[in-house]
Protein backbone atom coordinates (compact mmCIF):
# COMPACT_ATOMS: atom_id res chain seq x y z
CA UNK A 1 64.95 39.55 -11.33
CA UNK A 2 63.91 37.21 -14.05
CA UNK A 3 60.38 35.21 -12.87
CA UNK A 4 59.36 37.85 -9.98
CA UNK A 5 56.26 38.99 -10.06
CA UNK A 6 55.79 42.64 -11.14
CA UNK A 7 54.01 44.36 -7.80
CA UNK A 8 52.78 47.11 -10.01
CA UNK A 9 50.37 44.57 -11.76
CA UNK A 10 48.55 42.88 -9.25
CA UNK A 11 46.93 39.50 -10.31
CA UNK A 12 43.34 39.97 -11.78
CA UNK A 13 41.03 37.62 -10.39
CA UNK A 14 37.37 36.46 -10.79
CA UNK A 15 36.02 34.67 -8.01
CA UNK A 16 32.73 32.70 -8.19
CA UNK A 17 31.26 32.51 -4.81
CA UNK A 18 28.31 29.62 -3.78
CA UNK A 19 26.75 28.32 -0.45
CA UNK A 20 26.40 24.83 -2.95
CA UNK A 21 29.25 22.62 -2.48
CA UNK A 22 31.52 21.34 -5.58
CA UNK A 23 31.77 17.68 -3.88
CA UNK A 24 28.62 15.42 -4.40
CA UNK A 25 28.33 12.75 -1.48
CA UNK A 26 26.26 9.75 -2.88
CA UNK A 27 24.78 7.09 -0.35
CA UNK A 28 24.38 4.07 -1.09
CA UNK A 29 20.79 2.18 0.43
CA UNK A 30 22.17 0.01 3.61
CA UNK A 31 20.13 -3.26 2.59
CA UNK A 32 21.33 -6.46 2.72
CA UNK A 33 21.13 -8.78 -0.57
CA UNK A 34 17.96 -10.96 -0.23
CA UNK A 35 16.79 -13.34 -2.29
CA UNK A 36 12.83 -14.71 -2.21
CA UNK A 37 13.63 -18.16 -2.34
CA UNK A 38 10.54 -20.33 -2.54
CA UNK A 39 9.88 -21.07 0.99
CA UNK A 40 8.41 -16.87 0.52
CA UNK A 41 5.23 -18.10 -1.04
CA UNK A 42 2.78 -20.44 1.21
CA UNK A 43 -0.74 -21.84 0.06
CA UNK A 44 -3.62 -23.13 2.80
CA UNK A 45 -5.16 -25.29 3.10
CA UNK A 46 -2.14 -27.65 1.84
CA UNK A 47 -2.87 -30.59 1.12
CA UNK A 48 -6.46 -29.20 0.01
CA UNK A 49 -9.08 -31.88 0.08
CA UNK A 50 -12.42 -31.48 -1.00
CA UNK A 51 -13.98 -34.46 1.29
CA UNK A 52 -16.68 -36.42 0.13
CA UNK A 53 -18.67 -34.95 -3.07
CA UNK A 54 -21.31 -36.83 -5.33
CA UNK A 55 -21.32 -37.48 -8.88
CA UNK A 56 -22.87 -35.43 -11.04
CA UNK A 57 -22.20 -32.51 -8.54
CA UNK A 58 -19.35 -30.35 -7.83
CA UNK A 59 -17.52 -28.56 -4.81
CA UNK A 60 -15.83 -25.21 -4.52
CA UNK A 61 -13.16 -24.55 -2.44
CA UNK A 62 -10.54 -21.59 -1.26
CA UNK A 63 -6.87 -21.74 -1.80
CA UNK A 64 -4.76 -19.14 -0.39
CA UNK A 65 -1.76 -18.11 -1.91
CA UNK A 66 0.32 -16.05 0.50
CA UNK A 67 3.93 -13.76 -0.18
CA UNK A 68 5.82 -14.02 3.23
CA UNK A 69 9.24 -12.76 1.87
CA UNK A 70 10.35 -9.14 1.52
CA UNK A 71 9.97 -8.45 -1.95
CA UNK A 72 7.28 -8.83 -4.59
CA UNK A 73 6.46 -12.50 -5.99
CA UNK A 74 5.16 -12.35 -9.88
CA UNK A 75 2.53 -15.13 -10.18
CA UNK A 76 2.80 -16.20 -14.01
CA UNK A 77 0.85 -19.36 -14.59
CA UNK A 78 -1.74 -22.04 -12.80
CA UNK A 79 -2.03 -24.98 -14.25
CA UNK A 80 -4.16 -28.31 -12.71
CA UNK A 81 -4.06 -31.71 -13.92
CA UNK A 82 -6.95 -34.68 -14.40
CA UNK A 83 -10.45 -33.72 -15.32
CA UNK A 84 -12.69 -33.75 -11.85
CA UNK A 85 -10.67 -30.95 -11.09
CA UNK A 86 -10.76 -27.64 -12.27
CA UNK A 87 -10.20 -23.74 -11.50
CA UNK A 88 -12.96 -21.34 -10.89
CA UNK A 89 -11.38 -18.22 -10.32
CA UNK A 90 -7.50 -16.86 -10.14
CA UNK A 91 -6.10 -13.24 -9.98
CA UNK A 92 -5.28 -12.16 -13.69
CA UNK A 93 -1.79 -13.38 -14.60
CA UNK A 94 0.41 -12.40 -14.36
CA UNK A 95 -0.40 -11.04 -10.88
CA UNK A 96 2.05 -9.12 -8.40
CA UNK A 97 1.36 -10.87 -5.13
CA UNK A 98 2.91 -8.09 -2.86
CA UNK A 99 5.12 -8.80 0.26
CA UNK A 100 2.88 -9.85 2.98
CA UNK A 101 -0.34 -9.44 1.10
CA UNK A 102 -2.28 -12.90 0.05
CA UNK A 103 -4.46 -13.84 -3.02
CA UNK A 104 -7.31 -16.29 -3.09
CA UNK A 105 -7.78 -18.85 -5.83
CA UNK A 106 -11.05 -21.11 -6.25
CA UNK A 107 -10.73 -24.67 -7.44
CA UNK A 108 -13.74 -26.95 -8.40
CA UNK A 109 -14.21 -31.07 -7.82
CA UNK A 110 -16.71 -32.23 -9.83
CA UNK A 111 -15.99 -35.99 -9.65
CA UNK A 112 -17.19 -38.09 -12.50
CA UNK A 113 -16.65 -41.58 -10.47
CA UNK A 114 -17.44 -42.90 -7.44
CA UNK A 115 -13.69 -43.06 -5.46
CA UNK A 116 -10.79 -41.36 -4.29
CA UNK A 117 -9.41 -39.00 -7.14
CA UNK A 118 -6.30 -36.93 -6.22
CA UNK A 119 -4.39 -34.18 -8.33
CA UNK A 120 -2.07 -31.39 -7.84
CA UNK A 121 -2.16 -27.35 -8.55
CA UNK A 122 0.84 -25.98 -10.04
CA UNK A 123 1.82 -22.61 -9.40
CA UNK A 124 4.46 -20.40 -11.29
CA UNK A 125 5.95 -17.50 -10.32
CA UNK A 126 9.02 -14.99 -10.73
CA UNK A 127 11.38 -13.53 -8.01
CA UNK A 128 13.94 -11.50 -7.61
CA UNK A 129 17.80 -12.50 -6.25
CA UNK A 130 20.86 -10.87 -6.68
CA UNK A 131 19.20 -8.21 -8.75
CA UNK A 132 18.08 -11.30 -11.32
CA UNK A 133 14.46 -12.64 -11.92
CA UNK A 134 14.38 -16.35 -11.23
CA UNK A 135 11.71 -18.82 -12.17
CA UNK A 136 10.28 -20.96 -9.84
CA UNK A 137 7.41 -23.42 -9.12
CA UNK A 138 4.81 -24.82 -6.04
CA UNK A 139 3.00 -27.63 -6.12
CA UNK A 140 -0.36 -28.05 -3.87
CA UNK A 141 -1.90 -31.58 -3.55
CA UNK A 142 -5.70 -31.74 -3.70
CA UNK A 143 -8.02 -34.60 -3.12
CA UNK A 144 -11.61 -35.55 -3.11
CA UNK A 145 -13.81 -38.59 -3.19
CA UNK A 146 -16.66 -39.05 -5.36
CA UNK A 147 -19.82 -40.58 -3.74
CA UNK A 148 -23.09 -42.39 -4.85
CA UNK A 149 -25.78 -39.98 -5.90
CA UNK A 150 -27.83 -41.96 -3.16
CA UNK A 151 -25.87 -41.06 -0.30
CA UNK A 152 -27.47 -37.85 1.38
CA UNK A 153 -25.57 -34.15 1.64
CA UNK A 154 -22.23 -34.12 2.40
CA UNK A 155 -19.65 -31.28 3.49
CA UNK A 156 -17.15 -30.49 1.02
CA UNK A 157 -14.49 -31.09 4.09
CA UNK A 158 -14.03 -32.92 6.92
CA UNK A 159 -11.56 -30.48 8.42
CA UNK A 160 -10.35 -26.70 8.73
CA UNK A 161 -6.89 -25.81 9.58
CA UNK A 162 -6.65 -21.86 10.10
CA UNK A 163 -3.06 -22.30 10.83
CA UNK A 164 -1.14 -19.88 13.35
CA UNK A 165 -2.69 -16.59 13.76
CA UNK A 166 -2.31 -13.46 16.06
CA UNK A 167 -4.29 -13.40 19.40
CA UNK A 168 -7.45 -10.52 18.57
CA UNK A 169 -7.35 -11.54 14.34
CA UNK A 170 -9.28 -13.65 12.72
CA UNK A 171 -9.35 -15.66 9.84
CA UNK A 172 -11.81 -17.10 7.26
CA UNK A 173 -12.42 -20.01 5.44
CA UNK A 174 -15.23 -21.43 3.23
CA UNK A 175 -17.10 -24.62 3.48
CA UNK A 176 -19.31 -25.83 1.16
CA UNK A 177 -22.75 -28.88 1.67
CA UNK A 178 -24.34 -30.16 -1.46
CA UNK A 179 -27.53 -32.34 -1.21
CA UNK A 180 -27.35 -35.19 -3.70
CA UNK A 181 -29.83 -37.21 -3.40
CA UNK A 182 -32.62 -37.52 -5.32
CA UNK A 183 -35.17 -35.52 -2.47
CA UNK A 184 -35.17 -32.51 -0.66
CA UNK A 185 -32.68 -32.43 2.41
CA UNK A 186 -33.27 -29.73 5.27
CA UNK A 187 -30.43 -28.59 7.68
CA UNK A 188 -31.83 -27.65 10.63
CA UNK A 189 -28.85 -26.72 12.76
CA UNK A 190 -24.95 -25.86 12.57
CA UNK A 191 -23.79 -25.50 15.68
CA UNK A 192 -19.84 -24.52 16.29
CA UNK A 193 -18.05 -25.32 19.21
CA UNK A 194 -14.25 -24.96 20.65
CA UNK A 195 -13.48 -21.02 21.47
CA UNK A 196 -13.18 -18.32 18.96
CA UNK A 197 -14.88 -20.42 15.92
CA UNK A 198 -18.15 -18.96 14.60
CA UNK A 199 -19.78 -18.94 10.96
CA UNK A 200 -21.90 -17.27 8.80
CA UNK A 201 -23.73 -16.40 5.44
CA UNK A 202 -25.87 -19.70 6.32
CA UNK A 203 -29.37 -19.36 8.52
CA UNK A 204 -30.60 -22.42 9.46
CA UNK A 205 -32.90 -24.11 8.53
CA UNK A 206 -31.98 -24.14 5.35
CA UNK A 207 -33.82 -26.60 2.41
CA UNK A 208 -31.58 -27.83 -0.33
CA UNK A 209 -33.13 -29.57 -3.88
CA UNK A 210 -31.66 -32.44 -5.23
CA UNK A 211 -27.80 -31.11 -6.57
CA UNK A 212 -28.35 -28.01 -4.62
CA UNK A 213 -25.77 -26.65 -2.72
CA UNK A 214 -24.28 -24.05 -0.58
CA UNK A 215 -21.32 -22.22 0.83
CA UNK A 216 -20.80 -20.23 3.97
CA UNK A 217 -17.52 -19.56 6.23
CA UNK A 218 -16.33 -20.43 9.40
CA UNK A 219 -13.55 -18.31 11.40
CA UNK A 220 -11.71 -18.21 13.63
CA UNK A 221 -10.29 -15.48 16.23
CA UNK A 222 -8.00 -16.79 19.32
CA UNK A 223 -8.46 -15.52 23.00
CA UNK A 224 -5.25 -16.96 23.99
CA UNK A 225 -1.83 -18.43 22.47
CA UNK A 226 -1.34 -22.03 21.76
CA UNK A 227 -3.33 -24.47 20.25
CA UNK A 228 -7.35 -24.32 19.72
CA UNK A 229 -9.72 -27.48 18.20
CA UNK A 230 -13.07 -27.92 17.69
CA UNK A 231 -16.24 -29.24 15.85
CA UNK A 232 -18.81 -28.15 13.42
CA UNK A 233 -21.74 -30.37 13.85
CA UNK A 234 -24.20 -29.94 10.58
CA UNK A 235 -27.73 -31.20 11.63
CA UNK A 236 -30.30 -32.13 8.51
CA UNK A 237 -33.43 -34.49 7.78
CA UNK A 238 -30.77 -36.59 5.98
CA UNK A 239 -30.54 -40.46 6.86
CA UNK A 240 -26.79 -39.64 7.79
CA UNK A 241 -28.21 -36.62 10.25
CA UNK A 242 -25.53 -35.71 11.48
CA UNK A 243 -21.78 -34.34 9.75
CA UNK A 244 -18.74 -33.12 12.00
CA UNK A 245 -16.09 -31.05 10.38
CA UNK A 246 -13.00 -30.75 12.71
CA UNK A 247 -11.88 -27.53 13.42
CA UNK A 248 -7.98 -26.57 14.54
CA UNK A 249 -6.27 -23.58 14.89
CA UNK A 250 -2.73 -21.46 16.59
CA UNK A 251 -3.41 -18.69 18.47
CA UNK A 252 -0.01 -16.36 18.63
CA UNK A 253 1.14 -14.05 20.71
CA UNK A 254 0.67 -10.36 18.90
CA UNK A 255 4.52 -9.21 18.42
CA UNK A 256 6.11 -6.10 19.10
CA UNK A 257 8.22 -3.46 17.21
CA UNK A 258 11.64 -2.04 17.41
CA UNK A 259 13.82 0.37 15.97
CA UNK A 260 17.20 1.13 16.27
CA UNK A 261 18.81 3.78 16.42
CA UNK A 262 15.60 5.47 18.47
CA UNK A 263 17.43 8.82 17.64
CA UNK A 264 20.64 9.69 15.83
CA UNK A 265 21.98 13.57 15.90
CA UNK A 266 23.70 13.70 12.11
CA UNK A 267 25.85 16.67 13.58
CA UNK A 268 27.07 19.22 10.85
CA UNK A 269 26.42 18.68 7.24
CA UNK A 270 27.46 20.85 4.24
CA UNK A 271 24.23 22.30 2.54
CA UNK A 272 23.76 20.54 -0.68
CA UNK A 273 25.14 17.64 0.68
CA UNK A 274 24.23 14.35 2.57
CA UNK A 275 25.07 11.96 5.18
CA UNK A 276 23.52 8.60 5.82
CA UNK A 277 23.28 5.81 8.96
CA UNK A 278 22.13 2.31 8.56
CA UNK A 279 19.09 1.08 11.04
CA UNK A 280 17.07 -1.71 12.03
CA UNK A 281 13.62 -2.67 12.40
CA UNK A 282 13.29 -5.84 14.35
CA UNK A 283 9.95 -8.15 15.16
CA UNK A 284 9.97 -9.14 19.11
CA UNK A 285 7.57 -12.03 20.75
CA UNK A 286 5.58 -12.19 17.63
CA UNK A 287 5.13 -11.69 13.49
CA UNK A 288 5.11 -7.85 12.82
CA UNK A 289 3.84 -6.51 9.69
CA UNK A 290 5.25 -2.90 9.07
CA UNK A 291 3.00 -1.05 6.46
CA UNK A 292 4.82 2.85 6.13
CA UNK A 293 7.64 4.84 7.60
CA UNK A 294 6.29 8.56 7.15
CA UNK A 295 9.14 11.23 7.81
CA UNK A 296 8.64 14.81 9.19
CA UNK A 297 9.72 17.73 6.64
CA UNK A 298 12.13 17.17 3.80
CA UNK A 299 15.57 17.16 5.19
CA UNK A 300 15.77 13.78 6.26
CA UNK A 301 14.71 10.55 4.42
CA UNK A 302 13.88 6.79 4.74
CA UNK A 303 15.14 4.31 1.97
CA UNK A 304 16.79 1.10 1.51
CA UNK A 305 13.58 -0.74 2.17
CA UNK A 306 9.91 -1.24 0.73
CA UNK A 307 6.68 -1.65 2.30
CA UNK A 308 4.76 -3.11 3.19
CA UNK A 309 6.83 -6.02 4.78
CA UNK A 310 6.15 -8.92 7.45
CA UNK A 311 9.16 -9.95 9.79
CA UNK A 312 9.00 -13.33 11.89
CA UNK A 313 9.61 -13.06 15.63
CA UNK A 314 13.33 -12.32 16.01
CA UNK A 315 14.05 -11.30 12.76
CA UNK A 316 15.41 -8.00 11.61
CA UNK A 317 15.59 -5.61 8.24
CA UNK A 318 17.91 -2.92 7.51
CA UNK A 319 16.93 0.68 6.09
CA UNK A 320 19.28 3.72 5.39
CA UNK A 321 18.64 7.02 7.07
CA UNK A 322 19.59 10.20 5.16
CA UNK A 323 20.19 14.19 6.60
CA UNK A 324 20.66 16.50 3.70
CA UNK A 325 20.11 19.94 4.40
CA UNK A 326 19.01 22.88 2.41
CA UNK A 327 19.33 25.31 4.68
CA UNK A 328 21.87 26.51 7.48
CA UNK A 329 21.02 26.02 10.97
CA UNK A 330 20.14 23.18 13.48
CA UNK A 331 16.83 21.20 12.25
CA UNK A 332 14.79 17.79 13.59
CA UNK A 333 12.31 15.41 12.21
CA UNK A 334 10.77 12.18 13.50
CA UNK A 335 10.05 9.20 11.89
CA UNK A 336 6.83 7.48 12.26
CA UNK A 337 7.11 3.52 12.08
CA UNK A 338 3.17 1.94 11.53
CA UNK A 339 2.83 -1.86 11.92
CA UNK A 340 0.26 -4.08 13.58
CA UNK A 341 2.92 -4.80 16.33
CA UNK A 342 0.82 -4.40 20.02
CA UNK A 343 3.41 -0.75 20.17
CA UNK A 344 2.68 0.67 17.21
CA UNK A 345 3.55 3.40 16.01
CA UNK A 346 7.37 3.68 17.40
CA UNK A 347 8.65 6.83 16.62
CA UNK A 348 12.77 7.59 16.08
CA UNK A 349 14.13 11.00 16.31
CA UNK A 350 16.46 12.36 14.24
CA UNK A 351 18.54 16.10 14.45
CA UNK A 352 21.48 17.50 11.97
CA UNK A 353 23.14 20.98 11.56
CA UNK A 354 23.30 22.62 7.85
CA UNK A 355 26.51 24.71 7.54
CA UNK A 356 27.72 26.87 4.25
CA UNK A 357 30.79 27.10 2.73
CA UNK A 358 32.37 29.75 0.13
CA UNK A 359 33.59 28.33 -3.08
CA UNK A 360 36.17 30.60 -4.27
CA UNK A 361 37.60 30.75 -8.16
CA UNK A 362 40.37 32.84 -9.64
CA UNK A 363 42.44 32.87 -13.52
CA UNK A 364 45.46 31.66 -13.38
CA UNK A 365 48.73 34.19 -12.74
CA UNK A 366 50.36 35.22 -16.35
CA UNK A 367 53.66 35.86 -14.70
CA UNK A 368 56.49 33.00 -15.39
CA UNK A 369 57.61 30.35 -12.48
CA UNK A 370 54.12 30.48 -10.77
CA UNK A 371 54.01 27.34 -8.43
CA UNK A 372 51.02 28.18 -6.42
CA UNK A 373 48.66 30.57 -4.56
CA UNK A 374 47.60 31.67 -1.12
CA UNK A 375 44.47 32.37 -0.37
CA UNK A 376 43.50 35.42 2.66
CA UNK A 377 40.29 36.23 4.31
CA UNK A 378 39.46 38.84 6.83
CA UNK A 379 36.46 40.15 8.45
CA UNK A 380 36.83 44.06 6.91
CA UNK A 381 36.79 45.50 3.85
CA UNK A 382 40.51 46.36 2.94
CA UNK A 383 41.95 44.04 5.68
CA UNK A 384 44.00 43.08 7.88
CA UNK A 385 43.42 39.77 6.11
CA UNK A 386 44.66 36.16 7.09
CA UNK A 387 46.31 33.61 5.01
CA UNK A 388 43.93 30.02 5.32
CA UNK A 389 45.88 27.80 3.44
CA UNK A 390 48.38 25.56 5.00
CA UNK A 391 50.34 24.79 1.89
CA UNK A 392 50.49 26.43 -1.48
CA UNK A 393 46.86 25.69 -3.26
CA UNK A 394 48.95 24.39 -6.88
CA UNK A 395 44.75 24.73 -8.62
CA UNK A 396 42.99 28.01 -9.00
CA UNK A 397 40.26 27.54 -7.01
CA UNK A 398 39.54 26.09 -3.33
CA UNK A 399 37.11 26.24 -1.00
CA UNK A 400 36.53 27.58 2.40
CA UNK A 401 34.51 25.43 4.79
CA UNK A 402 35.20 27.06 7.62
CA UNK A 403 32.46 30.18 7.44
CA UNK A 404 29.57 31.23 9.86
CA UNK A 405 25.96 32.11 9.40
CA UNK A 406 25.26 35.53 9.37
CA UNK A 407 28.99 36.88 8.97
CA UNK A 408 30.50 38.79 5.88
CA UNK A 409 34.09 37.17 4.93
CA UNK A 410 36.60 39.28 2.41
CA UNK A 411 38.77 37.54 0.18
CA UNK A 412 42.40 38.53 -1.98
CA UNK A 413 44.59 35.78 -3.30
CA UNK A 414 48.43 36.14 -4.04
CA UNK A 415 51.00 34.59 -6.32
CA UNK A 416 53.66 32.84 -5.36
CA UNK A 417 57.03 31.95 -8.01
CA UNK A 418 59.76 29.19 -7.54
CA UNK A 419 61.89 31.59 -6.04
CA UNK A 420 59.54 31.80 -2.89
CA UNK A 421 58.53 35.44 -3.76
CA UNK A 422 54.61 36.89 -3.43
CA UNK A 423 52.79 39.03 -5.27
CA UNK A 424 50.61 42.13 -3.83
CA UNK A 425 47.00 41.33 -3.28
CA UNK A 426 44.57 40.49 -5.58
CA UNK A 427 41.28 42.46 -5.99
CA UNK A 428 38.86 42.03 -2.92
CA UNK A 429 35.65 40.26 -3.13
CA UNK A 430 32.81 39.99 -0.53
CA UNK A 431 30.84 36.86 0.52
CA UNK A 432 27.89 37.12 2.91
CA UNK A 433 26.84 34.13 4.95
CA UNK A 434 23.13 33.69 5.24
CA UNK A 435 21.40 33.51 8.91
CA UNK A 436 20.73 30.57 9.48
């Protein structure tokens, strides 16, 4: 019969066999779009005022430049206006103020008057939003008042704001005295009070010559939440004895970490494959800076985020969890979460399953009418085989996911024309499934 397959010549086939899949799964990282608008970036002291300072001297004070945002801030340029001011010392531009991390710039008052002379720091930076760079600006206002060169020493502020900071950390500023009169001026004493404010690199008594001055630091740790204030009383030989600097301060409570899922089981994943789940990390009672995620052996991976990054209490970020196996078998890892949350670390669990498969490959039939092919598999050499196709495979090649580790499979494909009829058997070939 015209079109029927000729059982005396069987098919030849070539079959390519593989434990790697044909079908790549690509994951995509689970982040959310963010943009570091320019609320990210914070400077303190702001306003920053330099006090009372004399003519013919200068002051030099701190200015901290801090990235609260997620993502990297490029500082670019620093520019100050009028001609009392001045700065010291900035990070070379352009500088990559990490997220979370802080940089410290140092701006001078030398006033050339006697008055009130105010001015402003300009910062410029780069960020990042919707996968763009945007250009941005912040503007910090600084003041200072120039004095007689009669008057006696003076600090270079009459207050220090340390801001909010976590119960047990502290935080330091610098303050600067500069003797301008025409003698000698001795400061005997420096005495701190309100809790958790101390200084240092000063030792009283301390003798200062005529434009002499000097800088040491005060911090600031706090015992207990809420708010802390508080003096530092300079003492000297001075006519004006005595100077008070007014101290003030947040003490916060020290937050705690979570992540969710604490454990995920990725069940059964095709070697040379992957599979991925979202997660959270979320900041509870308190800030929460998270500084590394470290994952046991290689199967599983972390991604979708960058670190180190500080979340606000009650805020969250989203990662992407990956399982790709390279071997058969049931495997775990744990991840280790590091922050300076009160909990830390918080580990998170995670289990999958590599399976194989059998990619199978044969030339096409050169008998007439072919519409398709049926593919067999038994567990012998020679058979009995059975068919695992539901439907006529129209392509000449498929592949058999349904195998088990440490079993040998044997495979024959037939022919089948338009007419419905089959051909014999193809040759056999033999696949053996590695253990595990």
């Amino acid at each position: 019969m015209q079109g029927f397959l000729n059982r005396s010549h069987p098919i030849k086939l070539i079959f390519v066999l593989a434990l790697a899949p044909a079908l790549q799964v690509a994951s995509a990282a689970g982040t959310s779009a963010e943009s570091a608008s320019s609320s990210s970036i914070t400077f303190a002291p702001a306003p920053l005022t330099f006090g009372n300072v004399a003519v013919g001297s200068s002051a030099v004070r701190s200015e901290i430049a801090k990235n609260l945002g997620r993502k990297n801030i490029i500082l670019t340029r620093v520019m100050i206006s009028g001609s009392s001011f001045s700065i010291q010392s900035h990070p070379r531009l352009p500088y990559t103020l990490s997220a979370g991390t802080s940089v410290v710039f140092k701006v001078r008052f030398g006033p050339q008057a006697g008055g009130v002379v105010s001015s402003r720091i300009n910062v410029y930076y780069k960020y990042t939003s919707n996968g763009s760079w945007r250009s941005a600006s912040r503007v910090v206002s600084i003041s200072g008042t120039g004095t007689s060169p009669s008057s006696s020493h003076v600090a270079s502020s009459t207050a220090l704001s340390f801001g909010k900071i976590q119960i047990s950390t502290a935080e330091t500023l610098s303050e600067t005295v500069a003797n301008s009169a025409n003698t000698a001026v001795t400061i005997s004493q420096i005495t701190p009070s309100g809790a958790g404010f101390w200084f240092s690199g000063i030792n009283p008594p301390v003798t200062l010559s005529s434009g002499q001055s000097a800088t040491f630091y005060v911090s600031f740790r706090p015992r207990t939440s809420g708010s802390v204030t508080g003096n530092l009383r300079i003492s000297s030989n001075a006519p004006s004895p005595s100077l008070s600097v007014r101290l003030s301060g947040t003490g916060s409570t020290t937050g705690k970490m979570t992540v969710s899922p604490s454990s995920i089981n990725f069940g059964k994943v095709t070697i040379g494959t992957k599979k991925s789940q979202k997660g959270t990390v979320s900041a509870v009672n308190g800030p929460v800076t998270v500084s590394a995620a470290h994952v046991s052996g290689t199967e599983f991976s972390v991604s979708g985020i960058s670190f180190p990054f500080t979340l606000s209490a009650g805020h969250t970020a989203s990662y992407t969890l990956t399982f790709a196996p390279t071997a058969g078998g049931s495997t775990s890892s744990t991840v280790t979460w590091r922050s300076s949350a009160s909990n830390s670390p918080v580990h998170q669990y995670l289990t999958g399953s590599g399976t194989h498969l059998v990619a199978l490959t044969w030339r096409a039939s050169t008998s007439r009418h072919i519409v398709g092919y049926n593919i067999y598999r038994g567990h012998r050499s020679g058979g009995p085989y059975t068919k695992i196709n539901t439907a006529l495979d129209p392509n000449t090649h498929d592949i058999d996911y349904k195998v088990l580790a440490g079993t040998t499979y044997y495979y024959v494909v037939t022919a089948v024309n338009s007419r419905g009829r089959e051909s014999v058997y193809s040759n056999q070939v033999k696949s053996v499934i590695p253990y595990p």
